[in-house]
Protein backbone atom coordinates (compact mmCIF):
# COMPACT_ATOMS: atom_id res chain seq x y z
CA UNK A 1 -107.72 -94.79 -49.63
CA UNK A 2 -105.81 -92.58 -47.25
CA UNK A 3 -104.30 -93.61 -44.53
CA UNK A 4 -101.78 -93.00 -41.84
CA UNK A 5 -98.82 -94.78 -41.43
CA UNK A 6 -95.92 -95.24 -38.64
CA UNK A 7 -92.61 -95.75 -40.24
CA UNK A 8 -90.76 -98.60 -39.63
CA UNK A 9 -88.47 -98.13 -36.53
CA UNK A 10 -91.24 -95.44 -35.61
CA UNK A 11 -89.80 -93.46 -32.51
CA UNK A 12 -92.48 -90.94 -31.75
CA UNK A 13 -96.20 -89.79 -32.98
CA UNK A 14 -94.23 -86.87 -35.13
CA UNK A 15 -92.90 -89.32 -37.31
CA UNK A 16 -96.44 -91.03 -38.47
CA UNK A 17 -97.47 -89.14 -42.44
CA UNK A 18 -100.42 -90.29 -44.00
CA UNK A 19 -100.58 -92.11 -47.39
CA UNK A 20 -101.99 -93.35 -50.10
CA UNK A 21 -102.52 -96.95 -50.05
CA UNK A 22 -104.49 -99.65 -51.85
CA UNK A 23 -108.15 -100.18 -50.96
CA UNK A 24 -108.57 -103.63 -48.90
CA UNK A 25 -111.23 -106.27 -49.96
CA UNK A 26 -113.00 -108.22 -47.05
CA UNK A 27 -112.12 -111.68 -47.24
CA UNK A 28 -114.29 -114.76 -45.90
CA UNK A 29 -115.30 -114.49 -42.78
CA UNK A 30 -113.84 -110.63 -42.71
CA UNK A 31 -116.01 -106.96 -42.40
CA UNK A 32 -114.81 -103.86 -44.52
CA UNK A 33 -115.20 -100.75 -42.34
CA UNK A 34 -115.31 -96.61 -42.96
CA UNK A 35 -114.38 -95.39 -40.00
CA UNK A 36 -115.62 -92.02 -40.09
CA UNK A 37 -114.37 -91.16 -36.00
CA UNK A 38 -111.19 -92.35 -33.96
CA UNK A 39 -109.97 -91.38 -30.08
CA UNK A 40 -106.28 -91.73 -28.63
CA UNK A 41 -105.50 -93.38 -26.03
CA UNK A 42 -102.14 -93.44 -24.13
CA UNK A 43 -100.70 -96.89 -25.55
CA UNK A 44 -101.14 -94.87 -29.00
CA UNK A 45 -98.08 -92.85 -27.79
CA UNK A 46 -96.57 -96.03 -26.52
CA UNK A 47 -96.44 -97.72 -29.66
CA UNK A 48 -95.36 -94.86 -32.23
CA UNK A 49 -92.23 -94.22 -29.88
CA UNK A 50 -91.21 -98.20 -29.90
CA UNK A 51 -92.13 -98.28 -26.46
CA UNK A 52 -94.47 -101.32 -26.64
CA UNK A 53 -94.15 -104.61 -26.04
CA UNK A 54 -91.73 -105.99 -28.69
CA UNK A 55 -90.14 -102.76 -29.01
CA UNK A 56 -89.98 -100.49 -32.74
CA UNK A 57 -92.21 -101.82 -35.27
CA UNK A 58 -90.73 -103.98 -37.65
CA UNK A 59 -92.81 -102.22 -40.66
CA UNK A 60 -95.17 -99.42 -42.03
CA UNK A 61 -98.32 -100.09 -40.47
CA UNK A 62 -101.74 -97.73 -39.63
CA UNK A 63 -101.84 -96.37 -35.69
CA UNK A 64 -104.86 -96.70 -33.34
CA UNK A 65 -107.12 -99.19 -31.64
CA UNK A 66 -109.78 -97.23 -30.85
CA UNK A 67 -112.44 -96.02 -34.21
CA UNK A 68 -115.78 -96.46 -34.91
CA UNK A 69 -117.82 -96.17 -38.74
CA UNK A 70 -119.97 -97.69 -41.22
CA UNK A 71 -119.70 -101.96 -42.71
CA UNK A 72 -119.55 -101.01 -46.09
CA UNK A 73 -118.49 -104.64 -47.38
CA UNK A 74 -118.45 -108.35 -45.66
CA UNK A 75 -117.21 -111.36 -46.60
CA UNK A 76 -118.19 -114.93 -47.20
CA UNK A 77 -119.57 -116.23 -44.13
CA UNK A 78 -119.82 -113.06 -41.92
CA UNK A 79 -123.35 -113.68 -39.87
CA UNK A 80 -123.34 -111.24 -37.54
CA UNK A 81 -123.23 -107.67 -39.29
CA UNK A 82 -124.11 -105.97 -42.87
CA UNK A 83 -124.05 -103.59 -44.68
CA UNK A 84 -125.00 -100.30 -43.35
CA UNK A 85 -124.39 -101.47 -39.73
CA UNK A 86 -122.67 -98.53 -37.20
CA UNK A 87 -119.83 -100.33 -35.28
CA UNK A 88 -116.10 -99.77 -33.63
CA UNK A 89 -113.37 -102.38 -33.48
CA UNK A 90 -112.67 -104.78 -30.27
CA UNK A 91 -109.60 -104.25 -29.10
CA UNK A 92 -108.30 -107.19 -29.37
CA UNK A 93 -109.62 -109.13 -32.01
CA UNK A 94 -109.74 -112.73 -30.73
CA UNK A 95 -110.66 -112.41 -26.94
CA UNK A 96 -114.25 -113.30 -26.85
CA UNK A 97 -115.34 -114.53 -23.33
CA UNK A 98 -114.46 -115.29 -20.41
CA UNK A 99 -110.81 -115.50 -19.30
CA UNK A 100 -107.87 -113.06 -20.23
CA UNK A 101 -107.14 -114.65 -23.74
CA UNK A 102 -105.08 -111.25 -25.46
CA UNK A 103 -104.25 -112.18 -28.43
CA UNK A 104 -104.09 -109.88 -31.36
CA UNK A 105 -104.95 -105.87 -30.75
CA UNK A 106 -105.53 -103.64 -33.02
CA UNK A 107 -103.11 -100.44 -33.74
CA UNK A 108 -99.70 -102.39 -32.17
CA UNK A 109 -98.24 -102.38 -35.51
CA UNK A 110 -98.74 -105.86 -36.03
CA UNK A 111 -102.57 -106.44 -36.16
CA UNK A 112 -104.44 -103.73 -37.99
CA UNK A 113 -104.60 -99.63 -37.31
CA UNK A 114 -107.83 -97.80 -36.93
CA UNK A 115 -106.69 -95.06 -38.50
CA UNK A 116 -107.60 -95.10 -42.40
CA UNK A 117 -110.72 -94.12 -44.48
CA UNK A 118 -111.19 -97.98 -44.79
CA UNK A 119 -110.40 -100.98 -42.72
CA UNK A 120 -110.68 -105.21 -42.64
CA UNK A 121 -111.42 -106.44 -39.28
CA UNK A 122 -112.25 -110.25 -39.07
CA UNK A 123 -115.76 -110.82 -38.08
CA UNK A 124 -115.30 -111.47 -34.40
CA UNK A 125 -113.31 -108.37 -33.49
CA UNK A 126 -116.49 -105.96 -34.72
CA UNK A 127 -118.66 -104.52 -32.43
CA UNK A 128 -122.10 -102.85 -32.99
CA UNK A 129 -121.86 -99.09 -31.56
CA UNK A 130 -124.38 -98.31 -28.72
CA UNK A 131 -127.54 -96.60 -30.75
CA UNK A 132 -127.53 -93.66 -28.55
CA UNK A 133 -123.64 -92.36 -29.08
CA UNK A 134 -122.33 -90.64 -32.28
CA UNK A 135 -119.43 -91.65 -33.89
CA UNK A 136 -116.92 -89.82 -32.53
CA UNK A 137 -118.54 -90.82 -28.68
CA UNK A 138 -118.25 -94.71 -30.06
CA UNK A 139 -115.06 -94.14 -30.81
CA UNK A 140 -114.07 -93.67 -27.18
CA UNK A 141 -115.00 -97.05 -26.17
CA UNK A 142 -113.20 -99.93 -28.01
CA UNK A 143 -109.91 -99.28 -25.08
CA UNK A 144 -110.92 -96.37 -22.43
CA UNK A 145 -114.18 -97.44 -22.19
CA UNK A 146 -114.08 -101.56 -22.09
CA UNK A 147 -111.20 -100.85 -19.44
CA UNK A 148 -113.12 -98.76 -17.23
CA UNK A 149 -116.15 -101.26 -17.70
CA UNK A 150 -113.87 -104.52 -16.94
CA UNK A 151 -111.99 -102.40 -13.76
CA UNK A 152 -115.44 -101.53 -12.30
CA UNK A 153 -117.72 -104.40 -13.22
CA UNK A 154 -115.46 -107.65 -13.67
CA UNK A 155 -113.60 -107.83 -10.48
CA UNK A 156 -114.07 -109.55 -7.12
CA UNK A 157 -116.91 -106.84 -6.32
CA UNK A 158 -118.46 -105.01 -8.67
CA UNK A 159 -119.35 -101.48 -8.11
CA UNK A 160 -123.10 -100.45 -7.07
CA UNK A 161 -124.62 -98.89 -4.53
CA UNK A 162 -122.16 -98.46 -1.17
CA UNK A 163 -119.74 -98.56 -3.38
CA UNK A 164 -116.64 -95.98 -3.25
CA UNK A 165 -114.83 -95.46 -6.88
CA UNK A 166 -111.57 -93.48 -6.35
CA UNK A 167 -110.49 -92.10 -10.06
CA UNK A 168 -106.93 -90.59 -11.14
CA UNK A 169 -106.66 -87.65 -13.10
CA UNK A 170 -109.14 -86.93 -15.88
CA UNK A 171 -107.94 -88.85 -18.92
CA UNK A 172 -110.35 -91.54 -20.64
CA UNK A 173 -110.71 -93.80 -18.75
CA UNK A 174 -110.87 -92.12 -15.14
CA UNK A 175 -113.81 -89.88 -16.62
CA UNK A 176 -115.76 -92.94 -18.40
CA UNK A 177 -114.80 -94.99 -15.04
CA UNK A 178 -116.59 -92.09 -13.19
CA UNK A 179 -120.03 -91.82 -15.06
CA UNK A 180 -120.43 -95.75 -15.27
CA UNK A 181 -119.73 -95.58 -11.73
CA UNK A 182 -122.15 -92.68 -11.00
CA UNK A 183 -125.00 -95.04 -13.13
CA UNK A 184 -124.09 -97.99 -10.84
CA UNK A 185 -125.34 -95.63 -7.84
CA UNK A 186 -121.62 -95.30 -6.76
CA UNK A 187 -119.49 -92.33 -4.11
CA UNK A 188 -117.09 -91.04 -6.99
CA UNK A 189 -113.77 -89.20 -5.26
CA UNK A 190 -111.64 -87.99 -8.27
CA UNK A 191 -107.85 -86.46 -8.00
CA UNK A 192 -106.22 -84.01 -10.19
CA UNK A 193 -103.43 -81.46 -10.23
CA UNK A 194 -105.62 -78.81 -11.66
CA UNK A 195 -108.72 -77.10 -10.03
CA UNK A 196 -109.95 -76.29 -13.00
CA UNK A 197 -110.18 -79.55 -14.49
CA UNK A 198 -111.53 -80.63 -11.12
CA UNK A 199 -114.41 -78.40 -11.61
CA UNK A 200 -115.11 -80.15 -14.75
CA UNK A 201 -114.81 -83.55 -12.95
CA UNK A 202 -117.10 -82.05 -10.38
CA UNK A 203 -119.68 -81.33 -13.24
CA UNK A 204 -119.53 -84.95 -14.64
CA UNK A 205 -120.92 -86.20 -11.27
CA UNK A 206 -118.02 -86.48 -8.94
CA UNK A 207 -119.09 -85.83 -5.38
CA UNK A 208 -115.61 -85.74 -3.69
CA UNK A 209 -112.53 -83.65 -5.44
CA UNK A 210 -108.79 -83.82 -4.28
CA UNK A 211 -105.76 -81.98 -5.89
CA UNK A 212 -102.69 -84.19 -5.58
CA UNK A 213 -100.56 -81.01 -5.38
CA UNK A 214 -102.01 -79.16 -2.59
CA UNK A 215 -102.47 -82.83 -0.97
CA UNK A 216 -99.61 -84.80 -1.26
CA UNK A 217 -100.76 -87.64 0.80
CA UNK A 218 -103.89 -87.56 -0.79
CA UNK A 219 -104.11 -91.46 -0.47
CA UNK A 220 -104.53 -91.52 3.51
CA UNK A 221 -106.41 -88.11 3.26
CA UNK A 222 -109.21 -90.29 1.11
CA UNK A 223 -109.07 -92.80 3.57
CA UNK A 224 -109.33 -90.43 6.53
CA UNK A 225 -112.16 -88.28 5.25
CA UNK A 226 -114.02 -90.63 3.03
CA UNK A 227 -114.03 -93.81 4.81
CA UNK A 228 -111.52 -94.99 1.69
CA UNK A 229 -112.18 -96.11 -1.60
CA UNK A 230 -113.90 -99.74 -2.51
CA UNK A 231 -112.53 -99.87 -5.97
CA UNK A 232 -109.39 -97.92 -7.06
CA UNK A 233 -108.82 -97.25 -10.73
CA UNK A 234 -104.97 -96.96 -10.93
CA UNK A 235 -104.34 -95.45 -13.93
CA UNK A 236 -100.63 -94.01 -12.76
CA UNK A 237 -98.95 -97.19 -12.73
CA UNK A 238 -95.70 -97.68 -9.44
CA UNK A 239 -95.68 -93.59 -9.08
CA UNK A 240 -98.96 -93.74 -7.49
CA UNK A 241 -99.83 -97.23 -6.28
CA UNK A 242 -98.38 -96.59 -2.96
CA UNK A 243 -101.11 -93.72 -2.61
CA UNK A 244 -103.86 -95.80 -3.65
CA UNK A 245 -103.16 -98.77 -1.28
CA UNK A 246 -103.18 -96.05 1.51
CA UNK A 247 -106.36 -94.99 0.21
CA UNK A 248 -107.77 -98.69 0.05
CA UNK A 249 -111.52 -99.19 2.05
CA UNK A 250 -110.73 -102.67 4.06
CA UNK A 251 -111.27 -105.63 1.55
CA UNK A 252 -110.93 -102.75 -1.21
CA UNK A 253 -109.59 -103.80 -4.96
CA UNK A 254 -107.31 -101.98 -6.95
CA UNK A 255 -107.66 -102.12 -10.88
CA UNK A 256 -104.22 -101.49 -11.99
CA UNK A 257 -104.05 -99.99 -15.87
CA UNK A 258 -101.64 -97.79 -16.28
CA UNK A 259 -98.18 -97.27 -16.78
CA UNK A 260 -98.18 -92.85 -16.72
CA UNK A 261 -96.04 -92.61 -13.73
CA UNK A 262 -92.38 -94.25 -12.37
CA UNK A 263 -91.76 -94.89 -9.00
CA UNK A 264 -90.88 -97.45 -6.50
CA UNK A 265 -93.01 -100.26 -6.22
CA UNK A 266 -95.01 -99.94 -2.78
CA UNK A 267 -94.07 -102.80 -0.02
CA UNK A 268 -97.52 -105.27 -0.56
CA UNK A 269 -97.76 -105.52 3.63
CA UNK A 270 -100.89 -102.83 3.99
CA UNK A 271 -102.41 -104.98 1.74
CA UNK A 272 -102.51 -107.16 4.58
CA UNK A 273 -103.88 -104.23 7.08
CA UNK A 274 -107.13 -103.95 4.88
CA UNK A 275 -107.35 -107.07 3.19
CA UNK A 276 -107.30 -105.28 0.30
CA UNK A 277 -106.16 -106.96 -3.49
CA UNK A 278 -104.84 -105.58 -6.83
CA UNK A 279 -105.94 -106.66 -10.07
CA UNK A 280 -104.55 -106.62 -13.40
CA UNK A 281 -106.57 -104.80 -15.92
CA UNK A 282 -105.66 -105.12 -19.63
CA UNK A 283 -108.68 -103.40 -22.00
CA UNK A 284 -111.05 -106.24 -21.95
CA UNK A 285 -113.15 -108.44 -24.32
CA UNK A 286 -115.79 -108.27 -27.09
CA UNK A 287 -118.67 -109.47 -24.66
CA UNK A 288 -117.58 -106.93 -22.39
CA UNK A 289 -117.85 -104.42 -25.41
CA UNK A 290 -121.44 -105.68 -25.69
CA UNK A 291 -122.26 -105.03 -22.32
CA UNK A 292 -120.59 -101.71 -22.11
CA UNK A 293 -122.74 -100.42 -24.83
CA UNK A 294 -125.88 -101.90 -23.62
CA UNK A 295 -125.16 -100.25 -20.10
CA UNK A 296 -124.64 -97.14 -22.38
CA UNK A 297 -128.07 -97.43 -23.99
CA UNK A 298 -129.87 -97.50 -20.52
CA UNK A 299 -127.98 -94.90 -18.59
CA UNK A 300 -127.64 -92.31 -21.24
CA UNK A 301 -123.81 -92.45 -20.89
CA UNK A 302 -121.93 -89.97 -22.99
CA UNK A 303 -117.86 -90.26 -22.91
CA UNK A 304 -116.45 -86.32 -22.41
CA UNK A 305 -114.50 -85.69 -25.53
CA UNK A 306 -112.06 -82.65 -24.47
CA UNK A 307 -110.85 -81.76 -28.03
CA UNK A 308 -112.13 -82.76 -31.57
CA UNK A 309 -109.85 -82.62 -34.77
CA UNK A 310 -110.12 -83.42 -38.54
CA UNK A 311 -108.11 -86.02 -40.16
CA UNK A 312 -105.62 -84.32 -41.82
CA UNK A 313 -104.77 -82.87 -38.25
CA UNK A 314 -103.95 -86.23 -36.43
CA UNK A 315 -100.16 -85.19 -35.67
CA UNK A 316 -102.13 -81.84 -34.05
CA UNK A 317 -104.00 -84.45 -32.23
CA UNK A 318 -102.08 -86.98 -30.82
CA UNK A 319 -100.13 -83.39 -29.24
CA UNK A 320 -102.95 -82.09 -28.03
CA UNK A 321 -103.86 -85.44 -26.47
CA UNK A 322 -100.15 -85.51 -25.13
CA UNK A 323 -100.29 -82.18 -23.65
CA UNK A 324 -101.58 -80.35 -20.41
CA UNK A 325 -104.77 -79.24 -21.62
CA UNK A 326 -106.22 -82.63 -22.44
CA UNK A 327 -109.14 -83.92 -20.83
CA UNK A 328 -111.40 -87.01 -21.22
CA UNK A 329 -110.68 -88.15 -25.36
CA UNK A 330 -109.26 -86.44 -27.79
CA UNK A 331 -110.86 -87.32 -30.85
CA UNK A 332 -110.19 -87.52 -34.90
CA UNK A 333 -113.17 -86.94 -37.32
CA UNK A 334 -113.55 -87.41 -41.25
CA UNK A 335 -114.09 -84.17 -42.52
């Protein structure tokens, strides 16, 4: 099979080539997969520049957490998919139910990579697609998608209607964060340095826009003019967590996930004015996977894919999904 690889010591996404390799065999209790689409996400970028936690990888090993494809094979003992079955990998492989329980996740150069013509997953970390999404639309969900589904849904108050969803930008996750929201019967207000990618937001449902150029204190602006936001997903990370707490509702909840942007940390006191709270957010399990996709099935969710390229052309697309002109997922097909 072909497949590509980060070197060991990997210090950016230039470095990954792609390979010939063995094919794999399931074992017991493990699922053979063809992925036939894949997405990026930013921890891809993380991880092929050493960035991650634990630092460079420590061997050759296949990128990406986030495809979706055909069970061609199973194992002794697998009971819950066959052959033939359309599915995506779980994020993290061993995190089931209820509490945070991390574990293993796919693409970190330890646990498997998504991004080969053929993959092993064990049982547990496979995830039937939602019928009414492609491939390449499944492939969006495994990390952007469960983390916008766990930020919205999984918290102290989970969006509906009345609710107030303030989104950053118009990567993954903020775009997938704003149509689940928009199904929930949520207010969507949605930032970005570019009108023109605000128009696009605009078109995906969004029914308050605000460029964070021409409104540098967009945080109390949202407050001011749109009674503040009940949920906040915080996708910038300590460069724009000050703005967000300004633009809390009272008894509002931040979903921190991201790490784009430096900064100093904000002083936690107007947390006090609003009685507002920040939660951790870190992808999310395989019953939230579930219920993601079954919330897809009923609302007719699609994820906005921005660009689309073939396999041979991941290098082309981790750049593109690195550069200015991305929006929502960037996407890698089999030709």
């Amino acid at each position: 099979m072909r497949a590509w690889l980060m070197p060991e010591g990997c210090d950016g996404f230039d470095k990954i080539h792609l390979a010939d390799l063995p094919d794999p065999e399931p074992g017991p209790g493990e699922v053979l997969i063809a992925p036939r689409a894949w997405s990026i996400n930013y921890r891809d970028f993380a991880v092929a520049a050493g960035k991650y936690f634990g630092g460079p990888i420590t061997e050759p090993s296949i990128p990406l957490s986030d495809g979706a494809g055909e069970v061609i094979a199973v194992g002794r003992g697998v009971n819950n998919v066959v052959v033939g079955d359309k599915v995506q990998g779980s994020f993290f492989l061993d995190w089931m139910d209820g509490p945070q329980a991390m574990g293993r996740a796919l693409g970190d150069g330890k646990a498997p990579g998504m991004l080969a013509e053929k993959v092993v997953l064990p049982q547990q970390g496979v995830v039937k697609i939602a019928q009414s999404l492609s491939y390449a639309e499944a492939a969006c969900m495994p990390c952007a998608g469960v983390t916008a589904y766990n930020a919205l849904f999984m918290g102290g108050r989970p969006v509906g209607k009345g609710s107030r969803v303030l989104v950053l930008g118009s990567g993954g996750v903020s775009m997938i964060a704003l149509q689940l929201a928009k199904a929930a019967g949520a207010e969507v207000i949605a930032t970005s340095s570019s009108d023109a990618k605000l128009e696009r937001v605009k078109a995906l449902g969004a029914d308050h826009l605000v460029n964070y150029k021409s409104t540098p204190e967009w945080g109390k602006h949202i407050a001011k003019n749109f009674g503040g936001a009940t949920q906040v997903v915080e996708v910038g990370g300590t460069g724009t967590l000050q703005q967000s707490i300004n633009a809390l509702a009272p008894e509002g909840e931040i979903a921190l996930i991201g790490v784009l942007s430096d900064g100093e940390p904000p002083h936690p006191r107007q947390l006090m004015m609003t009685g507002g709270s920040i939660r951790g957010i870190f992808v999310g399990s395989v019953r939230m996977a579930k219920d993601l996709n079954t919330m897809v099935d009923e609302q007719a969710i699609k994820p906005p894919i921005g660009a689309t390229f073939g396999f041979d052309e991941a290098i082309a697309a981790y750049a593109h999904a690195w550069g200015p002109d991305s929006f929502g997922k960037t996407v890698i097909t089999l030709d």
